[in-house]
PDB file of N, CA and C in Angstrom:
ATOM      1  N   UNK A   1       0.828  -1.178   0.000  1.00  0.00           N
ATOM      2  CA  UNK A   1       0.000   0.000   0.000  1.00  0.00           C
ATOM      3  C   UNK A   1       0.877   1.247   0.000  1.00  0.00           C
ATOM      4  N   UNK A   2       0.270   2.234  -0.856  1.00  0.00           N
ATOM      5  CA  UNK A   2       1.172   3.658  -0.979  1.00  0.00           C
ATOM      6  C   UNK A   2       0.663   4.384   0.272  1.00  0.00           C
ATOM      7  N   UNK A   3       1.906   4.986   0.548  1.00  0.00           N
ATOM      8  CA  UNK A   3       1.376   5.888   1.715  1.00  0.00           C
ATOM      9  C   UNK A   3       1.725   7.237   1.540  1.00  0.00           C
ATOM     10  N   UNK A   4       1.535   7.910   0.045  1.00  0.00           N
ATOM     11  CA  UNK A   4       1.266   8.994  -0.632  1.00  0.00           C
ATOM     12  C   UNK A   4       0.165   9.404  -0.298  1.00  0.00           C
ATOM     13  N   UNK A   5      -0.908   9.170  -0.700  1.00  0.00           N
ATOM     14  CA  UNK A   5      -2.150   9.624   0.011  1.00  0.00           C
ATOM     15  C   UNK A   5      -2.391  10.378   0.841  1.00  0.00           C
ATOM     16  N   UNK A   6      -2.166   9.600   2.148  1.00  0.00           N
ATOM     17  CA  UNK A   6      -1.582   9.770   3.928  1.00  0.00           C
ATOM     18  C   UNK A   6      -0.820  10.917   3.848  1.00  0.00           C
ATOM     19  N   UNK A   7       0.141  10.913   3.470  1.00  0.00           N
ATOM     20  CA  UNK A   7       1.487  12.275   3.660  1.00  0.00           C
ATOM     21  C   UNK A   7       0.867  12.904   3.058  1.00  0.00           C
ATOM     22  N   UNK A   8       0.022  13.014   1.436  1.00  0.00           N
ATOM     23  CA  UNK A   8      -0.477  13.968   0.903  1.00  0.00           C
ATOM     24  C   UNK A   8      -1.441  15.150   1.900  1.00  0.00           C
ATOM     25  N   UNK A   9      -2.229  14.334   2.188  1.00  0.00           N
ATOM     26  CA  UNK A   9      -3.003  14.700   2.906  1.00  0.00           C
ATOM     27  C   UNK A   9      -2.565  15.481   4.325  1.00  0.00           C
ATOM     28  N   UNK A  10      -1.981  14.642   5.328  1.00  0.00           N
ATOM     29  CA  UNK A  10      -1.073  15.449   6.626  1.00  0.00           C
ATOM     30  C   UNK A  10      -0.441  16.405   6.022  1.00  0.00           C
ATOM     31  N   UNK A  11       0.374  16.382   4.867  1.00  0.00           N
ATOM     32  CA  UNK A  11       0.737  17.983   4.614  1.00  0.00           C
ATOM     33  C   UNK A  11      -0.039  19.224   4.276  1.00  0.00           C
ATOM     34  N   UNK A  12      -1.374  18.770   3.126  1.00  0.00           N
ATOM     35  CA  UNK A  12      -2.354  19.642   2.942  1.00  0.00           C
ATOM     36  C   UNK A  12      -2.792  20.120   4.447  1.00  0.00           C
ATOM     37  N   UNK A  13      -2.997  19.259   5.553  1.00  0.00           N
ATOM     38  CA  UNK A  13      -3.699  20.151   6.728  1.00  0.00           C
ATOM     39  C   UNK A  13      -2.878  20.550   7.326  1.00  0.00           C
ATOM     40  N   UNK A  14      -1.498  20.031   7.781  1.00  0.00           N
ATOM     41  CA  UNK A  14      -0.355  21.017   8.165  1.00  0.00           C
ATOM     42  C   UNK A  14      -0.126  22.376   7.110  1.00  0.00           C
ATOM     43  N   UNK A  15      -0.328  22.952   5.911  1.00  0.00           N
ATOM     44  CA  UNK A  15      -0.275  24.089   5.438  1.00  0.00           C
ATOM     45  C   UNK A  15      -1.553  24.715   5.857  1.00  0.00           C
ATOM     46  N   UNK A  16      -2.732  24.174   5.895  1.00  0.00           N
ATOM     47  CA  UNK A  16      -3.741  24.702   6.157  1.00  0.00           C
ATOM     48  C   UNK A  16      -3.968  25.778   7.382  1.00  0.00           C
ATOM     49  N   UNK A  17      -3.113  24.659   8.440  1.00  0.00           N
ATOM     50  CA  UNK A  17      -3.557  24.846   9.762  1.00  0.00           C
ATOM     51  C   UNK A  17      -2.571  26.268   9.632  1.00  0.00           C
ATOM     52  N   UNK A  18      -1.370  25.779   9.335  1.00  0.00           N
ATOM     53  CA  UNK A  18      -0.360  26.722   9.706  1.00  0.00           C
ATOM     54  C   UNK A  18      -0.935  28.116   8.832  1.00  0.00           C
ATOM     55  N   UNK A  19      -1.997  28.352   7.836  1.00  0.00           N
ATOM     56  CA  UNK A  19      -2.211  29.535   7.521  1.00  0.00           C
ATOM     57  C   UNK A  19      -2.778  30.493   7.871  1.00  0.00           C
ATOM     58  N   UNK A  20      -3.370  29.935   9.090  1.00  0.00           N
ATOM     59  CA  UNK A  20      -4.632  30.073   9.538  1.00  0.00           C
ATOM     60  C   UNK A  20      -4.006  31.185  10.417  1.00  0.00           C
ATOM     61  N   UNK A  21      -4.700  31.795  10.308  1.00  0.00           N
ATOM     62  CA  UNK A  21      -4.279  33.392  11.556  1.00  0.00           C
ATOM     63  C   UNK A  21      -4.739  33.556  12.933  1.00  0.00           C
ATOM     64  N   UNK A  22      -5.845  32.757  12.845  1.00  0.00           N
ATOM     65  CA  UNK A  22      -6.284  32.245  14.147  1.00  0.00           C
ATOM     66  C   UNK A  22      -7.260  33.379  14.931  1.00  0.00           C
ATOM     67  N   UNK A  23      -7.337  34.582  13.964  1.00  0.00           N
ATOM     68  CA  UNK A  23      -7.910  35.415  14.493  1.00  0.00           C
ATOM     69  C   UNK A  23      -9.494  35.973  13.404  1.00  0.00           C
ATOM     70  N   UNK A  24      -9.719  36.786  12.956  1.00  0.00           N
ATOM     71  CA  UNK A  24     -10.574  36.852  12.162  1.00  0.00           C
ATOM     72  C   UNK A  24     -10.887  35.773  11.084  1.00  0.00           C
ATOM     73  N   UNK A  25     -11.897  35.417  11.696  1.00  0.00           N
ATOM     74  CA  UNK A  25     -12.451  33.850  10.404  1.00  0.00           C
ATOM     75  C   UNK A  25     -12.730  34.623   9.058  1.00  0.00           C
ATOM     76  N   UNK A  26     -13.439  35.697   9.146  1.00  0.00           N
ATOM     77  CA  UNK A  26     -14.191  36.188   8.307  1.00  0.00           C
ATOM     78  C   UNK A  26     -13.582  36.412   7.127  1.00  0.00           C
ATOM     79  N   UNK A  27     -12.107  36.335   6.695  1.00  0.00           N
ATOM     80  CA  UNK A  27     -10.896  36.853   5.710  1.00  0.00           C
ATOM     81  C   UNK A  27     -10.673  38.171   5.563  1.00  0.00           C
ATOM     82  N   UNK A  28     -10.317  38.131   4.192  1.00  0.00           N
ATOM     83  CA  UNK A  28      -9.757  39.755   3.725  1.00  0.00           C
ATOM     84  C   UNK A  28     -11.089  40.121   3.552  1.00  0.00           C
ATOM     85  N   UNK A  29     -11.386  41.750   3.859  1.00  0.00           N
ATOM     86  CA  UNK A  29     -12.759  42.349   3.493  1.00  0.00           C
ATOM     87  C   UNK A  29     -12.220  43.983   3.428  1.00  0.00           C
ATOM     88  N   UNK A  30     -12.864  44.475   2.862  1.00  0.00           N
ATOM     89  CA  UNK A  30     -12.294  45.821   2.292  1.00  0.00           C
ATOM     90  C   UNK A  30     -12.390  46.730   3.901  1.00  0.00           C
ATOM     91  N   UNK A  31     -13.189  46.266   4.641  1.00  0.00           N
ATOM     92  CA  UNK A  31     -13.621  46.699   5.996  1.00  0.00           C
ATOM     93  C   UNK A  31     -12.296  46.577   7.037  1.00  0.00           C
ATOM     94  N   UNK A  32     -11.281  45.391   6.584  1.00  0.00           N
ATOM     95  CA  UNK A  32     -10.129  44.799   7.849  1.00  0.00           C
ATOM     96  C   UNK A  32      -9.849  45.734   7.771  1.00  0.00           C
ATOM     97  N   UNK A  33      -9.283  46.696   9.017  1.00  0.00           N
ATOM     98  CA  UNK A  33      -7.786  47.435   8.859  1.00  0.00           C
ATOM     99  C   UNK A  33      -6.550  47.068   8.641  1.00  0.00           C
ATOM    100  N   UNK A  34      -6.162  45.598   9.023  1.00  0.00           N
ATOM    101  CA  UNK A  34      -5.047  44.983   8.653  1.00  0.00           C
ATOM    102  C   UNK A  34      -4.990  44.781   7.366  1.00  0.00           C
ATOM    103  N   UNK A  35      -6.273  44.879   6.524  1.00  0.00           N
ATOM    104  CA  UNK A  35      -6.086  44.782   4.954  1.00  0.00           C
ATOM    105  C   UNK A  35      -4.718  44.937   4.252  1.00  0.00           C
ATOM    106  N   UNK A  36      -4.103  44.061   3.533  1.00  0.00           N
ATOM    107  CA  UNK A  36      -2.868  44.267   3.298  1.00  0.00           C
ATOM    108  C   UNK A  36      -2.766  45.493   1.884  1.00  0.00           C
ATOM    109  N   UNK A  37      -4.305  45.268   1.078  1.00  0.00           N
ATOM    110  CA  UNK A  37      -4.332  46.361   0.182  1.00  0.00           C
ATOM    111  C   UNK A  37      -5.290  47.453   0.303  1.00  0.00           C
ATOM    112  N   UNK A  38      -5.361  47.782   1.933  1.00  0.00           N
ATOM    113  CA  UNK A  38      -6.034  48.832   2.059  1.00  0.00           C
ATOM    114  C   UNK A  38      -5.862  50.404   0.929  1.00  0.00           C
ATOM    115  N   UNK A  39      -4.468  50.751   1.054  1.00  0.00           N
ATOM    116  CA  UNK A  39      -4.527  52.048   0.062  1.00  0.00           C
ATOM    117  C   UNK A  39      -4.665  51.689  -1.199  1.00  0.00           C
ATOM    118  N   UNK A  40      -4.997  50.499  -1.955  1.00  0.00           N
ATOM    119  CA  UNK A  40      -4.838  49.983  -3.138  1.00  0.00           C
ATOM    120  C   UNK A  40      -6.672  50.168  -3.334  1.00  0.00           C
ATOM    121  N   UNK A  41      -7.076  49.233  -2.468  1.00  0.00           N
ATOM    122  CA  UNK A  41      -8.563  49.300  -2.547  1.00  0.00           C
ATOM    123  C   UNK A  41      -9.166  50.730  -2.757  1.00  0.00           C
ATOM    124  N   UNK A  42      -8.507  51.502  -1.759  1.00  0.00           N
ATOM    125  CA  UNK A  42      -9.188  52.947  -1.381  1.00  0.00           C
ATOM    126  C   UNK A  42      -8.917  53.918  -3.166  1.00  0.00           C
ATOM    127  N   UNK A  43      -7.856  53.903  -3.549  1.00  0.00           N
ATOM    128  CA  UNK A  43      -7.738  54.224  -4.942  1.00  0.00           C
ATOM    129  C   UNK A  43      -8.755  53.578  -5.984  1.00  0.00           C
ATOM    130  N   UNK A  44      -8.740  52.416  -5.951  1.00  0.00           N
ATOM    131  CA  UNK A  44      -9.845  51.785  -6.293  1.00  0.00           C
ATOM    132  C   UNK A  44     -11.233  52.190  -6.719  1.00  0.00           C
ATOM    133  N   UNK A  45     -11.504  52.563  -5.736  1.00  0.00           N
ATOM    134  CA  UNK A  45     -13.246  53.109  -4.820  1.00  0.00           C
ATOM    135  C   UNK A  45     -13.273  54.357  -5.272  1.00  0.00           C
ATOM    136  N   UNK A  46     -12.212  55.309  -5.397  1.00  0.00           N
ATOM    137  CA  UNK A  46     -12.105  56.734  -5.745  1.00  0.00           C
ATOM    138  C   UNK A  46     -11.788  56.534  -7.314  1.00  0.00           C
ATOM    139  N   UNK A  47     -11.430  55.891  -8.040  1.00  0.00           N
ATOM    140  CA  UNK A  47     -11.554  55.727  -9.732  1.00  0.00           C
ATOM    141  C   UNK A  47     -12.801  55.206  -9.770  1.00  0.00           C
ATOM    142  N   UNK A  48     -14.037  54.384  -8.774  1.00  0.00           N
ATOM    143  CA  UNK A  48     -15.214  54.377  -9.381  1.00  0.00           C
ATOM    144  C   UNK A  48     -15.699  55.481  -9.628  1.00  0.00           C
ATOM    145  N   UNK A  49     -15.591  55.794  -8.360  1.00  0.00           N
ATOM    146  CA  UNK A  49     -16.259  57.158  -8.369  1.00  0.00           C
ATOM    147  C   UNK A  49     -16.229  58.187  -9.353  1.00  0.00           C
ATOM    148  N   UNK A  50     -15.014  58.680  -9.618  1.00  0.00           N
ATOM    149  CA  UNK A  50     -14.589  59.428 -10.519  1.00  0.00           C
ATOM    150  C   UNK A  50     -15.151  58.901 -11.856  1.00  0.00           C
ATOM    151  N   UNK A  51     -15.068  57.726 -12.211  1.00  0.00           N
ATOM    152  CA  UNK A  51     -15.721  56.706 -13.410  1.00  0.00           C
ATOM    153  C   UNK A  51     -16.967  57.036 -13.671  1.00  0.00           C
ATOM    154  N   UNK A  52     -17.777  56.978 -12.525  1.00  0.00           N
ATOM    155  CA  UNK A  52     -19.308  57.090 -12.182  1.00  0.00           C
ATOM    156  C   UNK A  52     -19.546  58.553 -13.033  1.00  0.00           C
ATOM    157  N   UNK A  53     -18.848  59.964 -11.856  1.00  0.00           N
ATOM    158  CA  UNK A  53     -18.793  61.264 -12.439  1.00  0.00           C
ATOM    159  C   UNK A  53     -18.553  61.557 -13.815  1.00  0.00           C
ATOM    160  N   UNK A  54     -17.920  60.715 -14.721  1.00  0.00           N
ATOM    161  CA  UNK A  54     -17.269  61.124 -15.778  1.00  0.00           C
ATOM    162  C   UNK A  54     -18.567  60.601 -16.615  1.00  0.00           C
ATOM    163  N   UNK A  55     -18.740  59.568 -16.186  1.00  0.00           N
ATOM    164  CA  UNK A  55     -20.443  59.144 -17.043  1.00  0.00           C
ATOM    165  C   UNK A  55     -21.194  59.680 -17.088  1.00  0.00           C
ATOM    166  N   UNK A  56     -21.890  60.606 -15.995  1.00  0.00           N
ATOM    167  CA  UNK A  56     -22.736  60.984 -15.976  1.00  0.00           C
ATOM    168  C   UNK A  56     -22.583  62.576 -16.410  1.00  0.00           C
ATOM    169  N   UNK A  57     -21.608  62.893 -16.326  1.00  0.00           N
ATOM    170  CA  UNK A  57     -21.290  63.972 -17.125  1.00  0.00           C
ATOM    171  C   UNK A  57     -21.463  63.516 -18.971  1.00  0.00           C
ATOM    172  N   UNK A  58     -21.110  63.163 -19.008  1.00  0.00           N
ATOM    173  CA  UNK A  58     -21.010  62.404 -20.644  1.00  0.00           C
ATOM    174  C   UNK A  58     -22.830  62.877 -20.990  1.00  0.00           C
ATOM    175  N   UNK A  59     -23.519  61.759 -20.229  1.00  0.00           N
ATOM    176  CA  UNK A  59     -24.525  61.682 -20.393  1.00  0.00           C
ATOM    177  C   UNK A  59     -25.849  62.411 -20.284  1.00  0.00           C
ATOM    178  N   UNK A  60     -25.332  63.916 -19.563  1.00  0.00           N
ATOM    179  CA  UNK A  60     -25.803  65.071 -19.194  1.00  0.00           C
ATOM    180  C   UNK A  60     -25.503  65.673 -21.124  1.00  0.00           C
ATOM    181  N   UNK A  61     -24.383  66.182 -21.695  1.00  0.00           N
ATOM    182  CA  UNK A  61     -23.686  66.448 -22.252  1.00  0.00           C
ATOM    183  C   UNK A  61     -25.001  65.965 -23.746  1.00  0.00           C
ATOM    184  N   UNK A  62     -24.779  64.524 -23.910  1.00  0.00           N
ATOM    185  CA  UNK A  62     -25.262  64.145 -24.630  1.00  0.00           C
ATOM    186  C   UNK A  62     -26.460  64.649 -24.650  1.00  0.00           C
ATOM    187  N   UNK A  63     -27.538  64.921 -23.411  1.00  0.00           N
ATOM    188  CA  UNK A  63     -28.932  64.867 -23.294  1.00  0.00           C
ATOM    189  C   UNK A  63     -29.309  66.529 -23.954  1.00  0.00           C
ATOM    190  N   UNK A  64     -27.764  67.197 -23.550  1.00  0.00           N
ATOM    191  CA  UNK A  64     -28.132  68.792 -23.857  1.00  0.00           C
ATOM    192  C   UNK A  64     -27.856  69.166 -25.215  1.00  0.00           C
ATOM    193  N   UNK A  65     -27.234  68.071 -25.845  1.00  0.00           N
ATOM    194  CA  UNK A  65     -26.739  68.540 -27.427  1.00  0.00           C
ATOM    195  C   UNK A  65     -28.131  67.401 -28.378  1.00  0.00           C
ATOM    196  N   UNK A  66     -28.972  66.612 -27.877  1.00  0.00           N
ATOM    197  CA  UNK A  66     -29.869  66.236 -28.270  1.00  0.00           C
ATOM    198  C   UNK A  66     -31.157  66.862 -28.490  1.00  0.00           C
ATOM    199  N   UNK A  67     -31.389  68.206 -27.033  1.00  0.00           N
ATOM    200  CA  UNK A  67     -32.560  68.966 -26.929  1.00  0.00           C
ATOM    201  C   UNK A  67     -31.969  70.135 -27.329  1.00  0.00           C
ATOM    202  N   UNK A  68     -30.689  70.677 -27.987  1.00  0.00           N
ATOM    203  CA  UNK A  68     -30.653  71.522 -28.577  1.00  0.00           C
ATOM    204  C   UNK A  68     -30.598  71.778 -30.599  1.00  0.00           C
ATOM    205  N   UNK A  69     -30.427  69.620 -30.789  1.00  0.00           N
ATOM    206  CA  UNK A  69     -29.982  69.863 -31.675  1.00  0.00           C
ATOM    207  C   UNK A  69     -31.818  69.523 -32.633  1.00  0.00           C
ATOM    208  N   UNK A  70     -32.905  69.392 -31.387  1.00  0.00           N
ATOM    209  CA  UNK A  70     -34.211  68.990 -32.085  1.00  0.00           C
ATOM    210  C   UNK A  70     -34.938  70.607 -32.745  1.00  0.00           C
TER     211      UNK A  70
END
């Protein structure tokens, strides 16, 4: 009998265990402060935004060159 399996396995839960932080179950969430890409996220969130603004500008734009051009 192989006992690959066996070791396979005891090592998968020895990495497991050992990843485990032991503290927040919940994982990464844009909410952790320990977030490791907190200022990454936050740039992020501020190019939607800005994304959002730039659309709706567009789309203002469009609406006023449509009722001027009837």
């Amino acid at each position: 009998m192989s006992r690959t399996p066996t070791l396979t396995a005891a090592l998968l839960t020895t990495l497991l265990t050992a990843c485990n932080s032991g503290g927040d179950e919940t994982g990464l969430t844009s909410t952790n402060t320990n977030h490791v890409w907190k200022e990454q996220m936050k740039m992020l969130e501020k190019a939607r935004e800005v994304e959002k603004k730039v659309l709706e500008a567009a789309e203002q734009r469009q609406r006023t060159i449509d009722r001027l051009s009837e």
